[in-house]
N, C-alpha and C. Protein backbone atom coordinates (compact mmCIF):
# COMPACT_ATOMS: atom_id res chain seq x y z
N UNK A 1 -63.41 47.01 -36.04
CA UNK A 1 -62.60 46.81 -34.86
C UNK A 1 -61.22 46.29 -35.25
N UNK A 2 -61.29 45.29 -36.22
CA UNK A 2 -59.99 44.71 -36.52
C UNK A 2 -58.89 45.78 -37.32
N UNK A 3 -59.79 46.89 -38.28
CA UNK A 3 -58.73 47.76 -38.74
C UNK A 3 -58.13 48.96 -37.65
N UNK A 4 -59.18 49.21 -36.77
CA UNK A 4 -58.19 49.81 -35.44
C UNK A 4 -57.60 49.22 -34.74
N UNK A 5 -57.09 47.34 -34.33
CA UNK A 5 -56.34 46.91 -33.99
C UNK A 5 -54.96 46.81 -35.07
N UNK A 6 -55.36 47.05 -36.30
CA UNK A 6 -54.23 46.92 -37.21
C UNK A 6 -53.16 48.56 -36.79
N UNK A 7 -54.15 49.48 -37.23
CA UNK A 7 -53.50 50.67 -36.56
C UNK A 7 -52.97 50.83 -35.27
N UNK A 8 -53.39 50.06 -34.67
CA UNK A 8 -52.80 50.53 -32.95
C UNK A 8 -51.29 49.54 -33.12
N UNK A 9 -51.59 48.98 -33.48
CA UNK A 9 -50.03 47.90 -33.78
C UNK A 9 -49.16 49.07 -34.39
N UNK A 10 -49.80 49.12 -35.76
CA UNK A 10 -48.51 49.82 -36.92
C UNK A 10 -48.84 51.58 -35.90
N UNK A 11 -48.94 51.98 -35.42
CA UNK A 11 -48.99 53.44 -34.86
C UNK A 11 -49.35 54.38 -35.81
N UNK A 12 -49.73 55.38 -35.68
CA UNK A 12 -50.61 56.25 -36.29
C UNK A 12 -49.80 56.98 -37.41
N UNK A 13 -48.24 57.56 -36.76
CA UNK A 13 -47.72 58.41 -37.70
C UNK A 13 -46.83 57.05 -38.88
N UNK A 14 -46.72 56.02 -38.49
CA UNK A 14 -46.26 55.04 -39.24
C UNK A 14 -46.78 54.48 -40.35
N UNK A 15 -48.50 54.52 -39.93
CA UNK A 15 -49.58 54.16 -40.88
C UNK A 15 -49.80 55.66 -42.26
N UNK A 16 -49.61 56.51 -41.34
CA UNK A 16 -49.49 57.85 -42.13
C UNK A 16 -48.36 57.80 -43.27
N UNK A 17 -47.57 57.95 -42.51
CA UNK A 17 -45.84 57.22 -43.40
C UNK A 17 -46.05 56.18 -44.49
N UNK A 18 -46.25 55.04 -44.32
CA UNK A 18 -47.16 54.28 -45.39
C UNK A 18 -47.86 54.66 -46.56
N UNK A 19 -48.93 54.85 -46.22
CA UNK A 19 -50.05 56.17 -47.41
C UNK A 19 -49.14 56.38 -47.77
N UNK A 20 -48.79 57.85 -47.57
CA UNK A 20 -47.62 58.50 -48.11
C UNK A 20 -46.61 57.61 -49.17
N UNK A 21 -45.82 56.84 -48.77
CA UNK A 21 -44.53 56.41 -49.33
C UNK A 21 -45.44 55.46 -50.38
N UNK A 22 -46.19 54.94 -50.71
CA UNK A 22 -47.53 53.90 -51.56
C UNK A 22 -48.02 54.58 -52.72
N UNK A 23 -48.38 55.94 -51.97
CA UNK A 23 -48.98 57.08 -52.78
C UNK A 23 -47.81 57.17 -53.97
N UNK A 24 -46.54 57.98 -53.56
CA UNK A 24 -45.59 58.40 -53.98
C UNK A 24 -45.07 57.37 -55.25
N UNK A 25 -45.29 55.87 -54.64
CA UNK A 25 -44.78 54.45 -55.79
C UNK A 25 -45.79 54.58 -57.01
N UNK A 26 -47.30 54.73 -56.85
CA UNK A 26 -48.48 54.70 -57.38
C UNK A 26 -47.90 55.74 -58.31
N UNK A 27 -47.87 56.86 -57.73
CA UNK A 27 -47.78 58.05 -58.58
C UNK A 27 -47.08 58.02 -59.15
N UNK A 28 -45.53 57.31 -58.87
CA UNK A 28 -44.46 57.58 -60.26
C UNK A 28 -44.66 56.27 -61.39
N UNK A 29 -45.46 55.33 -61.05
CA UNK A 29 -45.68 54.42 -61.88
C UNK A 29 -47.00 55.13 -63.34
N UNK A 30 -47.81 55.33 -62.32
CA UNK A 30 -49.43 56.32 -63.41
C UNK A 30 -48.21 57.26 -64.17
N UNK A 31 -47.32 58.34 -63.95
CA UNK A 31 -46.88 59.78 -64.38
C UNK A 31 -45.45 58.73 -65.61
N UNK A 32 -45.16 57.47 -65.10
CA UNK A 32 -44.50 57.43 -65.94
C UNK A 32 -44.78 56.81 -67.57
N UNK A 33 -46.20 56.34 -67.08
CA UNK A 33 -47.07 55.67 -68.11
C UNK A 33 -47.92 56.98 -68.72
N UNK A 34 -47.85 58.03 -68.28
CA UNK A 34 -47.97 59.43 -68.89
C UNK A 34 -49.02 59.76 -68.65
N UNK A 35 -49.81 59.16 -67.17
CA UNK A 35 -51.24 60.02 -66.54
C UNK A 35 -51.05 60.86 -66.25
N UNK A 36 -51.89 61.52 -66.00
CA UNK A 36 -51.81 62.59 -65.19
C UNK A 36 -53.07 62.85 -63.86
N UNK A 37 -53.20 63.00 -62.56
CA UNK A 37 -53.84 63.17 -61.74
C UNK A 37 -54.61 64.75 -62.13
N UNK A 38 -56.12 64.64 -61.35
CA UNK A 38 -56.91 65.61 -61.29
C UNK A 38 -56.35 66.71 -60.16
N UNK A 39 -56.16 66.17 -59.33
CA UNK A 39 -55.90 66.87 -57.85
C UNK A 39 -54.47 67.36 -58.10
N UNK A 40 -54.43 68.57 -57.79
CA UNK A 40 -52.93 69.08 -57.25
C UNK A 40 -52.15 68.25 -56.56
N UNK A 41 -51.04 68.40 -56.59
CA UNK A 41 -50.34 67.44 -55.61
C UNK A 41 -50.34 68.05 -54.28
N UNK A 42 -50.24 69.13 -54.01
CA UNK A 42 -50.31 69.82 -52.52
C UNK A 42 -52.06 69.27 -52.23
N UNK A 43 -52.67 69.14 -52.72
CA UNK A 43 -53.90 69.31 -52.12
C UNK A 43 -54.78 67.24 -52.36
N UNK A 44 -53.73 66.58 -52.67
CA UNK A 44 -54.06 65.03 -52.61
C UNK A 44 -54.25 64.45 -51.51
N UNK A 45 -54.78 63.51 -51.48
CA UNK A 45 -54.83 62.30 -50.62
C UNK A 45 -54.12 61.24 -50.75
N UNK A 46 -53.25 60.66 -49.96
CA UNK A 46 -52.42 59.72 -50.44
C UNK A 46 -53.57 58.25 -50.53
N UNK A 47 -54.84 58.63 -49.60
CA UNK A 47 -55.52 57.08 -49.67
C UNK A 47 -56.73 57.08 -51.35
N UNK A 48 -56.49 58.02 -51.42
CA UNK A 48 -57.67 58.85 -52.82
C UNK A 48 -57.01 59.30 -53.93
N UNK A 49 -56.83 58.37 -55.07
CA UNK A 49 -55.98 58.76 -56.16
C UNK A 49 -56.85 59.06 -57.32
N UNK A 50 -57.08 60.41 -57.88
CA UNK A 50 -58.32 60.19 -59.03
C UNK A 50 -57.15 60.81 -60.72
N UNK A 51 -57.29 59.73 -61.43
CA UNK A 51 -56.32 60.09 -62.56
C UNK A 51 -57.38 60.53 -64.11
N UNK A 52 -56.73 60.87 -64.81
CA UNK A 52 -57.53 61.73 -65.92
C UNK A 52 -57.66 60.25 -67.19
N UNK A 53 -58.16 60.25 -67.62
CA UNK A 53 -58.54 59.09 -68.57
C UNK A 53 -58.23 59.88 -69.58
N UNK A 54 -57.32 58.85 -70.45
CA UNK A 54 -56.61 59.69 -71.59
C UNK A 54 -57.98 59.54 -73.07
N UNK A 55 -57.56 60.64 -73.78
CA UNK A 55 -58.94 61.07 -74.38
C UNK A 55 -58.96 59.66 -75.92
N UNK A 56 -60.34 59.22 -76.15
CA UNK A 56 -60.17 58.50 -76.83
C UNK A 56 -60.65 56.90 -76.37
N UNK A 57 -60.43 57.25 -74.93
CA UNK A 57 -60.47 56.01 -74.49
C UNK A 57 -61.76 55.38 -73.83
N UNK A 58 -62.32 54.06 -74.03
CA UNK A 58 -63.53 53.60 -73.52
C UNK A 58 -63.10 52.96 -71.83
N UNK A 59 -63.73 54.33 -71.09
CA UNK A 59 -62.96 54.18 -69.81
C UNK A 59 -63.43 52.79 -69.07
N UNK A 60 -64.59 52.58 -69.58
CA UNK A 60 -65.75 51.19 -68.92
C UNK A 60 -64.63 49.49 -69.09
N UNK A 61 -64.44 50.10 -70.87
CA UNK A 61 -63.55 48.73 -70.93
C UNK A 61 -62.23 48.79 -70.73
N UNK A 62 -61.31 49.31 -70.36
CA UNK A 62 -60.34 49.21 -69.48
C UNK A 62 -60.90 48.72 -68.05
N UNK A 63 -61.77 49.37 -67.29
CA UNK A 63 -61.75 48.85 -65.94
C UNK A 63 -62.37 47.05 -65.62
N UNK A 64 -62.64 46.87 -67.02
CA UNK A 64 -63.26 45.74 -66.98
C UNK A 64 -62.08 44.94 -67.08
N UNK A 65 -60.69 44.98 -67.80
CA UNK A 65 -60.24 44.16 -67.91
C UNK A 65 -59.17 44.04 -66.07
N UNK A 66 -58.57 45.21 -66.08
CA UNK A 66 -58.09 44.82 -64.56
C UNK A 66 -59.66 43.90 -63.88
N UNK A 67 -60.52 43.99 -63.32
CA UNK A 67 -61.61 43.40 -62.71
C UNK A 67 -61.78 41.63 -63.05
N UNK A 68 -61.93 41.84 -64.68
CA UNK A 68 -62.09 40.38 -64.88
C UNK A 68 -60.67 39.68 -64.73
N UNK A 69 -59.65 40.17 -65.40
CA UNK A 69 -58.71 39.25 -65.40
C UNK A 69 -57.53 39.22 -64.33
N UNK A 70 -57.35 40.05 -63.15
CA UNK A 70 -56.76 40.16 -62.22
C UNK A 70 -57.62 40.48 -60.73
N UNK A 71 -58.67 40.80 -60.96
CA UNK A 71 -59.85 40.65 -59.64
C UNK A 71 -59.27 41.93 -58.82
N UNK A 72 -59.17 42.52 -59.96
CA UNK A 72 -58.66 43.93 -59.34
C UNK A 72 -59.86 45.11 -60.18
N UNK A 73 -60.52 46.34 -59.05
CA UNK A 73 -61.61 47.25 -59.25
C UNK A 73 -60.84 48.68 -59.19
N UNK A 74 -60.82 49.24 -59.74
CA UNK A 74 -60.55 50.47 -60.46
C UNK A 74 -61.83 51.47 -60.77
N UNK A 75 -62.12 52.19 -59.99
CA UNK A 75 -63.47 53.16 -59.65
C UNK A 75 -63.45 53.93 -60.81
N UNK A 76 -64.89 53.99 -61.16
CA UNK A 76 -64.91 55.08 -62.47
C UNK A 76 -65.04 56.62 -61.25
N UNK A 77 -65.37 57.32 -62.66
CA UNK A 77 -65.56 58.45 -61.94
C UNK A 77 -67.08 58.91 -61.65
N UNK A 78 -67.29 59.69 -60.43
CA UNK A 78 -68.89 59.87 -60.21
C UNK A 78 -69.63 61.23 -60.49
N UNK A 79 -70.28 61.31 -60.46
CA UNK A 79 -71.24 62.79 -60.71
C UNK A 79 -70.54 63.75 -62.07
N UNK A 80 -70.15 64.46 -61.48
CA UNK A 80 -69.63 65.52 -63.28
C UNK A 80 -68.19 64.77 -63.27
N UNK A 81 -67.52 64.09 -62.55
CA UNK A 81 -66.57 63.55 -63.23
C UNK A 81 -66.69 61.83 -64.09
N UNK A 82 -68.16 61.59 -63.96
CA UNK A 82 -68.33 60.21 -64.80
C UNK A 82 -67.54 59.67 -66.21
N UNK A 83 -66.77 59.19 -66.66
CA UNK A 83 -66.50 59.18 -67.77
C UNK A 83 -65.21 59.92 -67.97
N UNK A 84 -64.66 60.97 -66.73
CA UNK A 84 -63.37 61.96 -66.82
C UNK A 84 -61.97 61.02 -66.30
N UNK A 85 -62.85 60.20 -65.00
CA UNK A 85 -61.56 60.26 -64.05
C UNK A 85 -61.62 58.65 -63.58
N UNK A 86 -60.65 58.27 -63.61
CA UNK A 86 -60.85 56.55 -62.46
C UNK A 86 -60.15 56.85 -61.31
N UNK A 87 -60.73 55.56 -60.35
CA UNK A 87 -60.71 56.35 -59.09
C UNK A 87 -59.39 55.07 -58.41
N UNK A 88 -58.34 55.08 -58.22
CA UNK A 88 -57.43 54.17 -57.02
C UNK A 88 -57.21 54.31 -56.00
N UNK A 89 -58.04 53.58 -55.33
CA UNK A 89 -57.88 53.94 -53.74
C UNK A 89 -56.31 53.09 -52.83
N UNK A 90 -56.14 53.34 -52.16
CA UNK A 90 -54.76 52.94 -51.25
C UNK A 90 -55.19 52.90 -49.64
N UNK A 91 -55.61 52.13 -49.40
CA UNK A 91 -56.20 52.70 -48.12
C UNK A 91 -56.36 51.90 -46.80
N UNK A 92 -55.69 51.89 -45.60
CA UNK A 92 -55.82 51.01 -44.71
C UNK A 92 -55.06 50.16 -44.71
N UNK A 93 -55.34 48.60 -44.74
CA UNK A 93 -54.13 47.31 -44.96
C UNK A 93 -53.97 47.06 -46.35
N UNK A 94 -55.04 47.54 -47.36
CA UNK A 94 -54.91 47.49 -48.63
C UNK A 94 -53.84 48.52 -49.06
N UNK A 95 -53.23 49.07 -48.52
CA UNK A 95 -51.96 50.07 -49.16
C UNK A 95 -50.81 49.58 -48.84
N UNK A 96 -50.52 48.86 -49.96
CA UNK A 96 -49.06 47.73 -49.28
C UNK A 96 -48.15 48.03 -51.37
N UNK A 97 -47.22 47.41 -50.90
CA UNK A 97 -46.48 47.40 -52.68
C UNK A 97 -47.06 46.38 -53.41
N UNK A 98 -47.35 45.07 -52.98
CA UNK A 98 -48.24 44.25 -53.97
C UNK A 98 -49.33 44.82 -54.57
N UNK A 99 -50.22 45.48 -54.15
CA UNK A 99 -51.38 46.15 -54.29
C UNK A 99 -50.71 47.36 -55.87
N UNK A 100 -50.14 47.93 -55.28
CA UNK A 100 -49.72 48.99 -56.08
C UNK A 100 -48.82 48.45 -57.45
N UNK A 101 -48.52 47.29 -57.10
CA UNK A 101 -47.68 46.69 -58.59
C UNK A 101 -48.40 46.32 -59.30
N UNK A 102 -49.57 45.65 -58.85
CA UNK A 102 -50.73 44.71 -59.53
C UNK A 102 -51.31 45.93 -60.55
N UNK A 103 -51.69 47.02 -59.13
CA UNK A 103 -52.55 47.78 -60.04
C UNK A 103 -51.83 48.49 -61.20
N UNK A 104 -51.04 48.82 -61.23
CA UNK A 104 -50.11 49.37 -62.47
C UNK A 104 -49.85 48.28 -63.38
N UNK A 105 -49.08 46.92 -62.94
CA UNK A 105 -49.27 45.94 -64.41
C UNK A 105 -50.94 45.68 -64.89
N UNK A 106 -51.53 45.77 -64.32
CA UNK A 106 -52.75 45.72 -64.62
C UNK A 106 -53.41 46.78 -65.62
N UNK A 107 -53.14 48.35 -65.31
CA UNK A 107 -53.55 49.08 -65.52
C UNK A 107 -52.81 49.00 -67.12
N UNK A 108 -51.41 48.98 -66.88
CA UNK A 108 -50.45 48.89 -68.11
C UNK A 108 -51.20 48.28 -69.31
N UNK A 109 -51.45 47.23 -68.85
CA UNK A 109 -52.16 45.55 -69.50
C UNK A 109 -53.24 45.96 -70.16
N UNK A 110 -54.25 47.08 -69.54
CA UNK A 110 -55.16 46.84 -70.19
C UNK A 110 -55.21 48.00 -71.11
N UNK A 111 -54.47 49.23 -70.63
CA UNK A 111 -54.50 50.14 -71.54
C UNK A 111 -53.77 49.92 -73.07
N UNK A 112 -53.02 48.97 -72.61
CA UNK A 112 -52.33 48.15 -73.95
C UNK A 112 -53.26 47.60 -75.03
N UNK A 113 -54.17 46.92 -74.32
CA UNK A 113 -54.79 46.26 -74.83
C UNK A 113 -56.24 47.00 -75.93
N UNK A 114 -56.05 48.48 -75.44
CA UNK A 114 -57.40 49.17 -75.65
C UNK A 114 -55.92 50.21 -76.83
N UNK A 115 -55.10 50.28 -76.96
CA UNK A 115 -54.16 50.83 -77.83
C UNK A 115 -53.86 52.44 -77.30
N UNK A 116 -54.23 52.47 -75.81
CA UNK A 116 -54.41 53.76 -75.32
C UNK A 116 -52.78 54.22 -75.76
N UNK A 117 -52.80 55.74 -75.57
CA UNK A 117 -51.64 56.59 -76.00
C UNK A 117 -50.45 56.85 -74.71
N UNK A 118 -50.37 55.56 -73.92
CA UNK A 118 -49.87 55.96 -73.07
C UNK A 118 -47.90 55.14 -73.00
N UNK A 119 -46.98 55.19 -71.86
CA UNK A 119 -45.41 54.74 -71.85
C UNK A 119 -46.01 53.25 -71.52
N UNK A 120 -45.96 52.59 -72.16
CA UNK A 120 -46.22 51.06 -71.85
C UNK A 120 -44.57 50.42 -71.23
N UNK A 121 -45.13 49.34 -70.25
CA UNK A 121 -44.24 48.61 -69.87
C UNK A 121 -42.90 49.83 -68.98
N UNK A 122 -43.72 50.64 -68.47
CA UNK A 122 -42.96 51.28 -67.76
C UNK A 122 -43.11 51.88 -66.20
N UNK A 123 -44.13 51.58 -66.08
CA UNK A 123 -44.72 52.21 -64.60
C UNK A 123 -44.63 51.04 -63.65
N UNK A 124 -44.32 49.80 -63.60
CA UNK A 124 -43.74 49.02 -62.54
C UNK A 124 -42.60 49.16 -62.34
N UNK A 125 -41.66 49.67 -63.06
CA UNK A 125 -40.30 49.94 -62.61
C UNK A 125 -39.93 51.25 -62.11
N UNK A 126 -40.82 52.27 -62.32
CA UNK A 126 -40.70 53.59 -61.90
C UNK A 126 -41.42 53.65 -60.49
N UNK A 127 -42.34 52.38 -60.26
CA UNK A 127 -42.88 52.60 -58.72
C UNK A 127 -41.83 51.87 -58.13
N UNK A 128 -40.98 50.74 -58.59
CA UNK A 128 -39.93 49.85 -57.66
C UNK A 128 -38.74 51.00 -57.45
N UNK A 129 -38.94 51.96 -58.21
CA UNK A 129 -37.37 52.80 -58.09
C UNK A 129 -38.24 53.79 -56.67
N UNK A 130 -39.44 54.45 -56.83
CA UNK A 130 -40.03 55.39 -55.90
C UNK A 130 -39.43 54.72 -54.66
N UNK A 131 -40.22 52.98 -54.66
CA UNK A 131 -40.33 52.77 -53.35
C UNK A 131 -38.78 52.35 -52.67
N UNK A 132 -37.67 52.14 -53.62
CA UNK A 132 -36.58 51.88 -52.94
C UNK A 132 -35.48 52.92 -52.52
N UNK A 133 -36.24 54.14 -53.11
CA UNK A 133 -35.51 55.91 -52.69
C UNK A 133 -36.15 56.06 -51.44
């Protein structure tokens, strides 16, 4: 009840607008740290982000460290994508820019930490540039 009073406030195409413009920060932060998404971009969800786990990498312990050390959950992937894809959701009142900074220094942080092959120290500033275009 309370998240359809949140929507009836923020209005429908506004809340839509949101997603969208969150999505767009998310995405240039992951693409500048050199992910890459499963989904086409014509055919995404701005509340459903599923990114490719770069090869090499122990996808379990990365998500452990956003979880333990920032209390932030990062979805593995399910059925034939187990082990392919992690899952970032954006969705509802949880799709705000704090959310989306965390999860990228976070994400940054830990892929650092696992020596993954990815642009370190670069995808919080490429989502602050998304979201201020």
């Amino acid at each position: 009840h309370e998240s359809l009073v949140f929507l009836q406030e923020e209005g429908l195409e506004n809340s839509w607008a949101r997603h969208h413009k969150n999505h767009l920060a998310l995405r240039a932060g992951l693409e500048a740290m050199g992910l890459n998404f499963i989904v086409p971009e014509k055919e995404r969800l701005p509340q459903l982000n599923a990114i490719s786990i770069p090869d090499g990498v122990d996808e379990a312990a990365v998500r452990n460290i956003p979880l333990n050390d920032y209390q932030l959950e990062i979805g593995a992937g399910l059925g034939a994508m187990a082990g392919k894809v992690w899952r970032i959701g954006l969705m509802g009142h949880a799709s705000n820019t704090r959310n989306i900074l965390l999860c990228l220094a976070a994400l940054d942080d830990a892929l650092g930490r696992v020596n993954a092959p990815i642009n370190r120290g670069v995808a919080v500033d490429a989502a602050h540039r998304s979201l201020a275009g």
